[in-house]
Protein backbone atom coordinates (compact mmCIF):
# COMPACT_ATOMS: atom_id res chain seq x y z
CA UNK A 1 16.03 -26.76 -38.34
CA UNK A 2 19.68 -25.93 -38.98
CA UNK A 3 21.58 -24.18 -36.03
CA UNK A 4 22.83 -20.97 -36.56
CA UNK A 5 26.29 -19.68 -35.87
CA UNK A 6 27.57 -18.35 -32.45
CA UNK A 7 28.35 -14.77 -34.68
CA UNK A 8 26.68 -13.63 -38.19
CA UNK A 9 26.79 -10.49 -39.72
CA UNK A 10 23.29 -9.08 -40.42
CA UNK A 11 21.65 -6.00 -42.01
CA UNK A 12 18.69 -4.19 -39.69
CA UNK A 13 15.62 -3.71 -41.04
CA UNK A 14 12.90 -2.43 -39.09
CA UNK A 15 12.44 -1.57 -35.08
CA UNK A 16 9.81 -4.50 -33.62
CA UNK A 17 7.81 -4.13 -29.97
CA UNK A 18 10.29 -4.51 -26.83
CA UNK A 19 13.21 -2.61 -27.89
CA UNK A 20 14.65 -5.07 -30.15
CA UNK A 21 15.32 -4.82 -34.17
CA UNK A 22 14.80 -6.84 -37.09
CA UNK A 23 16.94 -8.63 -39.04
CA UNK A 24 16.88 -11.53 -40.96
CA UNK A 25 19.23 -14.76 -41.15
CA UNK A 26 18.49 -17.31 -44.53
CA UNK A 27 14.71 -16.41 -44.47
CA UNK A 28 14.29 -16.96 -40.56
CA UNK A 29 13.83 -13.52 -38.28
CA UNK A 30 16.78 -12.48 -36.06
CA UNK A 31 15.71 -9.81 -32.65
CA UNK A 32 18.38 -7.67 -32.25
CA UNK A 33 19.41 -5.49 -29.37
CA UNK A 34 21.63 -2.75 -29.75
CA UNK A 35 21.33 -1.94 -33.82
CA UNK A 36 19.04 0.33 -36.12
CA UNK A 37 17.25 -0.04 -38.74
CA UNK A 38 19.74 0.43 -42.40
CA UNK A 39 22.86 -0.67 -39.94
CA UNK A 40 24.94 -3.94 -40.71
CA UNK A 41 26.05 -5.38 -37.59
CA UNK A 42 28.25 -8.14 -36.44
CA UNK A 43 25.42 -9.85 -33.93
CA UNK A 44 26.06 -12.41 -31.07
CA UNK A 45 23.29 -14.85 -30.98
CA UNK A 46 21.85 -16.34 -27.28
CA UNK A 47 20.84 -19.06 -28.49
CA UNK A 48 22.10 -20.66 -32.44
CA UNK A 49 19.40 -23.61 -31.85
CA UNK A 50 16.27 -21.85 -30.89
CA UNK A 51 13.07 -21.58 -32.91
CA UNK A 52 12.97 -17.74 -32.94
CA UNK A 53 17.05 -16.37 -33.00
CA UNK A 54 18.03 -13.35 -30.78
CA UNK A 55 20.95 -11.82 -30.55
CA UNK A 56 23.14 -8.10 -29.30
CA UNK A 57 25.09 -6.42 -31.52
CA UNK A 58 28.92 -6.48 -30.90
CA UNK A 59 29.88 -4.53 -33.60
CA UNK A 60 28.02 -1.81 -35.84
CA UNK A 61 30.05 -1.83 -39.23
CA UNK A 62 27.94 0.94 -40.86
CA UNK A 63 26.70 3.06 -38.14
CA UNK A 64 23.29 5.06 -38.85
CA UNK A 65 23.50 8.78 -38.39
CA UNK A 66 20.73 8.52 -35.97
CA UNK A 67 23.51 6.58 -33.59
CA UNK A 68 24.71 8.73 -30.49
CA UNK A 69 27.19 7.95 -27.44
CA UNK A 70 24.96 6.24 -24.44
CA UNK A 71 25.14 8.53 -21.48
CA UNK A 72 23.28 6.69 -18.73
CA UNK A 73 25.36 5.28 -16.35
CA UNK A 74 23.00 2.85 -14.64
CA UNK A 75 22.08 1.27 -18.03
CA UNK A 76 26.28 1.16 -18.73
CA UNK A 77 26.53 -0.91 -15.10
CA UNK A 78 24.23 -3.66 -16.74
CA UNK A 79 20.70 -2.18 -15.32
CA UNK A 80 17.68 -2.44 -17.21
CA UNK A 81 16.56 1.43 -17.91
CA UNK A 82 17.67 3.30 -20.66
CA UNK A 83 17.77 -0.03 -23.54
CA UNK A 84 17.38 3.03 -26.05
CA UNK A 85 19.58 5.37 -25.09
CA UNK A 86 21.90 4.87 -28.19
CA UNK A 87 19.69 6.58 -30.50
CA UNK A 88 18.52 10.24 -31.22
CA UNK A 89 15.40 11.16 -29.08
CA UNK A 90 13.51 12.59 -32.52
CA UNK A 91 14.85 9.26 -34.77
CA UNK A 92 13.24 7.22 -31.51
CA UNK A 93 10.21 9.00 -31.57
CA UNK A 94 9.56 7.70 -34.78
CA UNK A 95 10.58 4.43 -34.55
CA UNK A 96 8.11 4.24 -31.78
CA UNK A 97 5.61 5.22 -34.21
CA UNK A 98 6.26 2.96 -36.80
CA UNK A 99 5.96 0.40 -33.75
CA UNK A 100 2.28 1.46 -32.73
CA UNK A 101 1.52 1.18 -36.51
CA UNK A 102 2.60 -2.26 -37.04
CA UNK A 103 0.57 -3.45 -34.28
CA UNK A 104 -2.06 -1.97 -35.14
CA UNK A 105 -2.17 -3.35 -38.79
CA UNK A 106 -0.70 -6.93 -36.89
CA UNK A 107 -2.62 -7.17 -33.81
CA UNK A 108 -5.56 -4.69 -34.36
CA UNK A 109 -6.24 -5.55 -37.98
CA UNK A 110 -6.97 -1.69 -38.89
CA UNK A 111 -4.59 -1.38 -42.17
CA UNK A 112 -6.25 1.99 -43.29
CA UNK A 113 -5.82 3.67 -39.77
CA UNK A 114 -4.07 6.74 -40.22
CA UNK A 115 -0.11 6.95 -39.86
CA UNK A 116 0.77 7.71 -36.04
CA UNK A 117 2.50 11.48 -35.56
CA UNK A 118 5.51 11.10 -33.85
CA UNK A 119 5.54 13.38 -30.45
CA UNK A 120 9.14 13.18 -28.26
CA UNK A 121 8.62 15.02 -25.54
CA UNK A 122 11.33 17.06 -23.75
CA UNK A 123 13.41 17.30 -21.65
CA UNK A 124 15.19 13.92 -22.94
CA UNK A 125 17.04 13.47 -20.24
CA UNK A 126 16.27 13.94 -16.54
CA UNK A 127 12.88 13.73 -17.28
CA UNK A 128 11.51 11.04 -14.42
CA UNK A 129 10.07 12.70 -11.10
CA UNK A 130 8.83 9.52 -9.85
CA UNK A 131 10.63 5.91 -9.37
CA UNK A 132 10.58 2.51 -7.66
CA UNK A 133 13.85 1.08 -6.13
CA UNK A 134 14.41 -2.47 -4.96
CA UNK A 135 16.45 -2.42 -1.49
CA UNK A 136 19.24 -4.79 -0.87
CA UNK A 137 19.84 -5.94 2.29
CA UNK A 138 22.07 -3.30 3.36
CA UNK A 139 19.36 -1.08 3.01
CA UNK A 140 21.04 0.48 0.14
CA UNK A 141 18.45 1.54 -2.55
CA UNK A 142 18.91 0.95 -6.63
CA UNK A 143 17.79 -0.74 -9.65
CA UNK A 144 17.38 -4.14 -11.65
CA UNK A 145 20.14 -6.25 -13.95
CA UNK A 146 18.10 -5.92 -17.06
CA UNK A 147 16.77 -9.43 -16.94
CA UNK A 148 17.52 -9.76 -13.22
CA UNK A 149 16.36 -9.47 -9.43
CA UNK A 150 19.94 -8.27 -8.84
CA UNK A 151 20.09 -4.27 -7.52
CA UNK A 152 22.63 -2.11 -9.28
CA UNK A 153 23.52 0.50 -6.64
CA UNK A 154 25.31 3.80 -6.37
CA UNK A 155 25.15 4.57 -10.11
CA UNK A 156 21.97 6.99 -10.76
CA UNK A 157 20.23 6.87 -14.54
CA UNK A 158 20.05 9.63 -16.85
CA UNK A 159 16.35 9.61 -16.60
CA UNK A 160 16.28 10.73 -13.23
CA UNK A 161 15.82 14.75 -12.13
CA UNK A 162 18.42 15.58 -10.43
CA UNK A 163 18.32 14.98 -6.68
CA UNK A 164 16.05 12.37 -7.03
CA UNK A 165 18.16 9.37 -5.89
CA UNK A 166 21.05 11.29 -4.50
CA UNK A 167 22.61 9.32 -1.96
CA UNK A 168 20.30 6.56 -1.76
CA UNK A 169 23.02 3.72 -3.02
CA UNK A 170 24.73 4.24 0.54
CA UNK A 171 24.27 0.99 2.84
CA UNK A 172 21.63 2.04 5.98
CA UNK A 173 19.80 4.35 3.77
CA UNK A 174 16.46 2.53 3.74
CA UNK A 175 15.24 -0.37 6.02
CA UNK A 176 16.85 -3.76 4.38
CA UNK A 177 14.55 -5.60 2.05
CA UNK A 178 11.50 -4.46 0.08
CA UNK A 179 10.33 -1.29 -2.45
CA UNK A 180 11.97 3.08 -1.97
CA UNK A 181 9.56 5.17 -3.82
CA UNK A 182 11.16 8.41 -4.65
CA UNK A 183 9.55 11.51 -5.50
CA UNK A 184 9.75 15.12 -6.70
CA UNK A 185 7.13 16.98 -6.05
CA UNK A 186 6.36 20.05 -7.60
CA UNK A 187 8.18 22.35 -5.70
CA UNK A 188 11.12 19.91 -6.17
CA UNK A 189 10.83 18.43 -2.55
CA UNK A 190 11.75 14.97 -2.55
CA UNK A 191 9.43 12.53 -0.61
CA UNK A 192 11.08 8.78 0.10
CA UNK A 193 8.41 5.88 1.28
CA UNK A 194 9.89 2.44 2.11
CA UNK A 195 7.31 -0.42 1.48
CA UNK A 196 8.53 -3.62 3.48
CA UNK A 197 8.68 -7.03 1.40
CA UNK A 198 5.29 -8.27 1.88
CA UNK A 199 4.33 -10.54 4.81
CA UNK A 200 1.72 -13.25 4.29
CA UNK A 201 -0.79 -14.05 7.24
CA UNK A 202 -3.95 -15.83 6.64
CA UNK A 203 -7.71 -14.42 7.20
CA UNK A 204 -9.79 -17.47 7.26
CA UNK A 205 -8.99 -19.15 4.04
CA UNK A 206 -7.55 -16.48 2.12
CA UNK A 207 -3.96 -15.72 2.24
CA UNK A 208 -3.44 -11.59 2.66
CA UNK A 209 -0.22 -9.43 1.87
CA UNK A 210 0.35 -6.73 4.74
CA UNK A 211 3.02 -4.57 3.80
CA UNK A 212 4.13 -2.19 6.37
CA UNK A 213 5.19 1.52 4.49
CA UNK A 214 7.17 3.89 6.33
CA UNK A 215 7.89 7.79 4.73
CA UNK A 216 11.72 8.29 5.03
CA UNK A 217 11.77 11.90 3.84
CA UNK A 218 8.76 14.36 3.07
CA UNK A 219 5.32 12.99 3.05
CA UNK A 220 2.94 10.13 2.11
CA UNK A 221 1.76 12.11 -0.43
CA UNK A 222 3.33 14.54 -2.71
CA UNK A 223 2.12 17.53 -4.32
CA UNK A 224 1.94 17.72 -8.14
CA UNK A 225 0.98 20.31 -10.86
CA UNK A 226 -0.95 20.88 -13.74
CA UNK A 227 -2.43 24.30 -15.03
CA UNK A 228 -1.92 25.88 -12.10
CA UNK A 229 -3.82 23.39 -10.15
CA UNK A 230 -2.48 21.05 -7.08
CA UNK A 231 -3.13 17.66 -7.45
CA UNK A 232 -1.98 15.85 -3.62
CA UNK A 233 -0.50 12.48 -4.82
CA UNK A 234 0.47 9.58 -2.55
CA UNK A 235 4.14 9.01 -3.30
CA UNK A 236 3.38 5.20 -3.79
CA UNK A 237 0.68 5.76 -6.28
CA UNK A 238 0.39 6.83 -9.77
CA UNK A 239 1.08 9.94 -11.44
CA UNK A 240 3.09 10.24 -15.43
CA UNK A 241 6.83 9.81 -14.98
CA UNK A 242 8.06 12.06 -17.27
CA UNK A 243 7.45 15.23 -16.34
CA UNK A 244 5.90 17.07 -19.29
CA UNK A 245 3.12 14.21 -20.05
CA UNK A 246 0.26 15.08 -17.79
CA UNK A 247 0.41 18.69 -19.61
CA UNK A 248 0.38 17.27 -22.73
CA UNK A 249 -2.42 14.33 -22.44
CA UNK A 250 -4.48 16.97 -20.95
CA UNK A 251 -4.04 19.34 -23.59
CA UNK A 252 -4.66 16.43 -26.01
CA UNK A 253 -8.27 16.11 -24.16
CA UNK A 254 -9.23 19.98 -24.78
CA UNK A 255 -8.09 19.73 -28.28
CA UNK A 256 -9.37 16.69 -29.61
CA UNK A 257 -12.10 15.75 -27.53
CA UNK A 258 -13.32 19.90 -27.48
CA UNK A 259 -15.64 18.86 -24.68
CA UNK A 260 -18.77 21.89 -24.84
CA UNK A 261 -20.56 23.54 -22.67
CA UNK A 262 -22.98 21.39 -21.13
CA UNK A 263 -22.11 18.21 -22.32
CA UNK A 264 -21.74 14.88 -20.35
CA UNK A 265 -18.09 13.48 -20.08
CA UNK A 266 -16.42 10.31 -18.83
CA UNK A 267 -12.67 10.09 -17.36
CA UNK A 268 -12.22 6.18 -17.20
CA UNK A 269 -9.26 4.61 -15.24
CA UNK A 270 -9.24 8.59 -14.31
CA UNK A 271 -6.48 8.32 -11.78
CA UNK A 272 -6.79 11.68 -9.39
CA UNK A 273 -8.69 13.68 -11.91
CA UNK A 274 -6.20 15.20 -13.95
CA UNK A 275 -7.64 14.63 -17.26
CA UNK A 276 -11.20 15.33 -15.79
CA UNK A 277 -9.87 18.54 -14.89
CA UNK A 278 -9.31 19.12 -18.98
CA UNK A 279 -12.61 17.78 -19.95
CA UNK A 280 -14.92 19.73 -16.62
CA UNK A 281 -12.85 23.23 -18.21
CA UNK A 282 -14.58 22.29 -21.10
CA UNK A 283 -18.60 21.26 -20.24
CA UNK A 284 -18.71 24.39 -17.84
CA UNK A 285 -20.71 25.07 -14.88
CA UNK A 286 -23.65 23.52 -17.21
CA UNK A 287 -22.02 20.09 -17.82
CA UNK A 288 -20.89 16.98 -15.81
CA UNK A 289 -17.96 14.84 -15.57
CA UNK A 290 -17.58 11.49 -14.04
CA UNK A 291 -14.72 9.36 -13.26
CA UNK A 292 -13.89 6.62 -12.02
CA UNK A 293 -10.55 4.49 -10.36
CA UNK A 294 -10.41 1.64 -9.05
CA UNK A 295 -7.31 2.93 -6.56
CA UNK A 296 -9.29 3.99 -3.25
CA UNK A 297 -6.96 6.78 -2.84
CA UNK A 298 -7.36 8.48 -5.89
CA UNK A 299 -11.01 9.65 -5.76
CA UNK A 300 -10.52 11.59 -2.13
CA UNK A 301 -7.17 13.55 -3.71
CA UNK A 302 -9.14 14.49 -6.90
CA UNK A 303 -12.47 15.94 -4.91
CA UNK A 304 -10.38 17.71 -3.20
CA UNK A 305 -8.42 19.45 -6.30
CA UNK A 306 -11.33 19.60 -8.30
CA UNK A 307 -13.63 20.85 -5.82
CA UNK A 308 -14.49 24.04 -7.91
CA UNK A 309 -15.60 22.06 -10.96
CA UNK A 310 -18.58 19.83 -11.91
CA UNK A 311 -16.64 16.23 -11.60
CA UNK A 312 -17.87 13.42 -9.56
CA UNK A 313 -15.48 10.87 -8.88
CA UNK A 314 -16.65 6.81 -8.52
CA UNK A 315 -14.03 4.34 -7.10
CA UNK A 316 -14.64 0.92 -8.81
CA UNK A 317 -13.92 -1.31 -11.32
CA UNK A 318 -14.48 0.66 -14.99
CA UNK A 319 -16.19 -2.38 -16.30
CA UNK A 320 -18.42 -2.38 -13.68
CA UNK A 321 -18.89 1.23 -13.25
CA UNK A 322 -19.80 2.06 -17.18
CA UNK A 323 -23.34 0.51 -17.31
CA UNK A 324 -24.38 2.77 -14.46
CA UNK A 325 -23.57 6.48 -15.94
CA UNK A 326 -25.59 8.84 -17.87
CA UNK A 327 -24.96 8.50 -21.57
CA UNK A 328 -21.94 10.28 -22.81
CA UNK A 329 -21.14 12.94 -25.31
CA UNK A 330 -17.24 12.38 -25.07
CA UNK A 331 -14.89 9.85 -23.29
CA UNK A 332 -11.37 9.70 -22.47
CA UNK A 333 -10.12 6.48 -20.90
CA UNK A 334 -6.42 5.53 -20.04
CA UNK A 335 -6.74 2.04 -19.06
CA UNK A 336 -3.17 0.33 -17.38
CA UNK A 337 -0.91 -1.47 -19.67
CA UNK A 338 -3.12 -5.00 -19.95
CA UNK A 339 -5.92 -2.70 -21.80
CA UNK A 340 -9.07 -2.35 -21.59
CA UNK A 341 -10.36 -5.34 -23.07
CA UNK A 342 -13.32 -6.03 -25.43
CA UNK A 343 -16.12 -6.32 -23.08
CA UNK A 344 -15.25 -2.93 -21.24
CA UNK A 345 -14.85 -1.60 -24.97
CA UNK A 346 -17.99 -2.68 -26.38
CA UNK A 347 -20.04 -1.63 -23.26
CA UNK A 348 -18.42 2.22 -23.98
CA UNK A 349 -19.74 2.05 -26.87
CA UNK A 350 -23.03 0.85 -26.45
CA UNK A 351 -23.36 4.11 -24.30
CA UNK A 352 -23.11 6.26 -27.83
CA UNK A 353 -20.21 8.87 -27.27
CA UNK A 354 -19.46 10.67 -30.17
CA UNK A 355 -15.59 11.32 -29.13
CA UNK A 356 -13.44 9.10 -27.74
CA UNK A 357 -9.91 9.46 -26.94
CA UNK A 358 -7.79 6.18 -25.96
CA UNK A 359 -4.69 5.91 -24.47
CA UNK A 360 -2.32 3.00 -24.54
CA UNK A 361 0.85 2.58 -22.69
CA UNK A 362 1.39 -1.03 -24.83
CA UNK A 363 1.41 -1.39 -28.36
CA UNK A 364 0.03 -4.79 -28.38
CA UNK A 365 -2.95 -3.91 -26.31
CA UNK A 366 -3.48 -0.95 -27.18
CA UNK A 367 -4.00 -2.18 -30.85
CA UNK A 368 -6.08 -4.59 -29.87
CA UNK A 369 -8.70 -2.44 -27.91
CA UNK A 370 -8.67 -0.30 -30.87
CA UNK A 371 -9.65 -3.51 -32.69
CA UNK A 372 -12.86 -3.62 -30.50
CA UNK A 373 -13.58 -0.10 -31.05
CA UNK A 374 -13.80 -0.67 -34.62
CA UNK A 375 -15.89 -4.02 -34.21
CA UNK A 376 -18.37 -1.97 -31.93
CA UNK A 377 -18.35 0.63 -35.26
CA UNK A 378 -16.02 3.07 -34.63
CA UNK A 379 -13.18 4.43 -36.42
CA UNK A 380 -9.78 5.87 -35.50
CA UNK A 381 -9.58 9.96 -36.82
CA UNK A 382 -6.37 10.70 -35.26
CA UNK A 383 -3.46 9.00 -34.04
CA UNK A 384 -0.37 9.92 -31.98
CA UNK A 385 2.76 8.16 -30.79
CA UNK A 386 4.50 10.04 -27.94
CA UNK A 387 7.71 9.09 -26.38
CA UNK A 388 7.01 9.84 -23.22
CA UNK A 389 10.07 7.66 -21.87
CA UNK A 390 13.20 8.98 -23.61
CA UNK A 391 15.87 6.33 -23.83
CA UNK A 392 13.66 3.41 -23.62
CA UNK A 393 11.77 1.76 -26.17
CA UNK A 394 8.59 1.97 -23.85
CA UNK A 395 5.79 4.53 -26.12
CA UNK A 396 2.33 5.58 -25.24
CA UNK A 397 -0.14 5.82 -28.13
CA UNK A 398 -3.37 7.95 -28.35
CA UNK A 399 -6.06 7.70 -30.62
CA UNK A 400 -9.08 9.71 -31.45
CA UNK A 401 -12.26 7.65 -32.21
CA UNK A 402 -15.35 8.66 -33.71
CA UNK A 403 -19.08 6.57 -35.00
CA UNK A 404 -18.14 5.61 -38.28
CA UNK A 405 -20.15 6.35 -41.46
């Protein structure tokens, strides 16, 4: 195969999964960084003599009208956030839509799935309410090099809320070494926990991590909000970063799913209940909701928010946990970004719901799970792409599913 040259000039065609672009070089296909789609760009390639040819953009000689001036600083000092933050939040929610549709005709094989809407949710910026730092050994507290184990300290990101990570770049903030989680809460306390570098000791033949956590500010867990209701969450665990997206999946669950009075309903990978909450609002005093999480933590914090409604929450494996409920009328499942997979797919749907709504934080995966729903006979009614990371190319897809014909 002919090497390239160092520098080429290249027209951008269409956005492809990672944050990258596509371009093409005599027939072979060039990932760009840094360009959009109808640009022509003067590109830098990494490497002229490998197989598949990436490359930055240096220079934009036709700039889209989409194009704004980056304004996060961490991403400026060479950390890995905000890789989108050159583009228009509406023009990125759609690219991120055309993304989730090109895997799923690629990876999924569903060409006549509907077109994804495109959802950006707001604010844009200062949006994140939750983050992980890595801790240098000055104890000062800050993110990746994109690419990197380096820290980037004392510049913040323009995701961040304000207040979030003030002051947490000075040296002796944290203990040196390891993992700050930093939180807002809903009352816009902040809540720091320090999670040592994990220590390895043995336990008869099995090696075991023990790290040691200590809370720095606030408390081990943090209170959150949706609907009025008070969901305790431990600052270290999970809860949506941006924060407008637990509102809007759950409102996603009463609309689409329209759980009814007395129905059965599943919450799988169901975190501390938050999208339970949506579905129990909907099956009434009458119905029954159960989830399940494999994090220990979770189930105790949802009981106790959702004491008041008919959920029962099971702390397990969902793949384990499915063959054991009562048969479902509707499901909603949010599985982590490695999917669900096609045997915990095809063992939903040997239970019969007649609704299903999926969640995918992964293109690829999420295509591909929606592949198994539609070998198991199912077909996808709705679609959504939301940008629920503004300034990233990261996009979380839903999908309604129904029996088909």
């Amino acid at each position: 195969m002919t090497e390239a040259p160092e520098t080429v000039e290249l027209r951008i065609d269409r956005p492809a999964q990672g944050g990258e672009f596509i371009a093409r070089l005599a027939g072979r296909v060039v990932l760009v960084r840094g360009a959009l789609p109808g640009e022509t760009a003067r590109v830098r390639l990494a490497d002229p003599a490998a197989k598949l040819l990436r490359g930055t953009a240096e220079e934009i000689l036709g700039a889209s009208p989409h194009r704004r001036e980056p304004g996060c600083p961490a991403a400026a000092a060479g950390a890995g956030c905000c890789d989108w933050d050159f583009i228009d939040p509406g023009y990125a929610a759609e690219l991120k839509a055309a993304v989730v549709a090109d895997a799923l005709r690629r990876i999924g094989r569903l060409p006549e799935a509907p077109a994804p809407a495109a959802t950006a949710l707001a604010p844009a910026t200062g949006w994140r309410t939750r983050t992980r730092l890595g801790v240098d050994d000055a104890g000062r507290a800050g993110l990746r090099r994109r690419r990197s184990r380096e820290l980037i300290t004392g510049v913040d990101c323009a995701q961040n809320a304000p207040g979030l990570t003030a002051g947490l770049g000075q040296p002796g903030t944290c203990p040196p070494g390891g993992e700050l989680h930093a939180v807002l809460d809903a009352e816009g306390r902040r809540h720091l926990l320090h999670r040592a570098a994990p220590e390895r000791g043995v336990r008869g033949r099995r090696r075991v991590r023990r790290p040691a956590a200590t809370v720095l500010e606030g408390a081990a867990c943090a209170p959150e909000r949706v609907g009025g209701r008070v969901f305790e969450v431990p600052v270290d665990g999970f809860w949506q970063a941006h924060r407008a997206a637990a509102a809007h999946y759950a409102a996603r669950v009463r609309d689409w799913l329209a759980p009814a009075p007395g129905e059965v309903a599943w919450d799988l990978y169901g975190g501390v209940g938050v999208l339970a909450a949506a579905l129990a609002g909907g099956v009434g005093e009458a119905g029954r909701v159960l989830s399940v999480e494999a994090a220990a933590a979770a189930g105790p914090a949802g009981a106790r928010a959702l004491a008041d409604l008919p959920v029962e929450f099971r702390t397990g494996l969902v793949e384990e946990a499915v063959p054991a409920l009562p048969r479902p009328a509707a499901v909603v499942l949010d599985p982590p970004r490695t999917g669900a997979g096609a045997g915990t797919v095809a063992a939903i749907a040997a239970a019969g719901p007649g609704r299903v709504l999926h969640i995918g934080c992964d293109p690829a995966t999420f295509a591909r799970d929606l592949g198994a729903w539609a070998a198991a006979g199912y077909r996808v009614r709705r679609l959504e792409a939301v940008d629920a990371f503004p300034g990233t190319s990261h996009v979380e897809a839903l999908a309604l599913l129904e029996p088909g014909d």
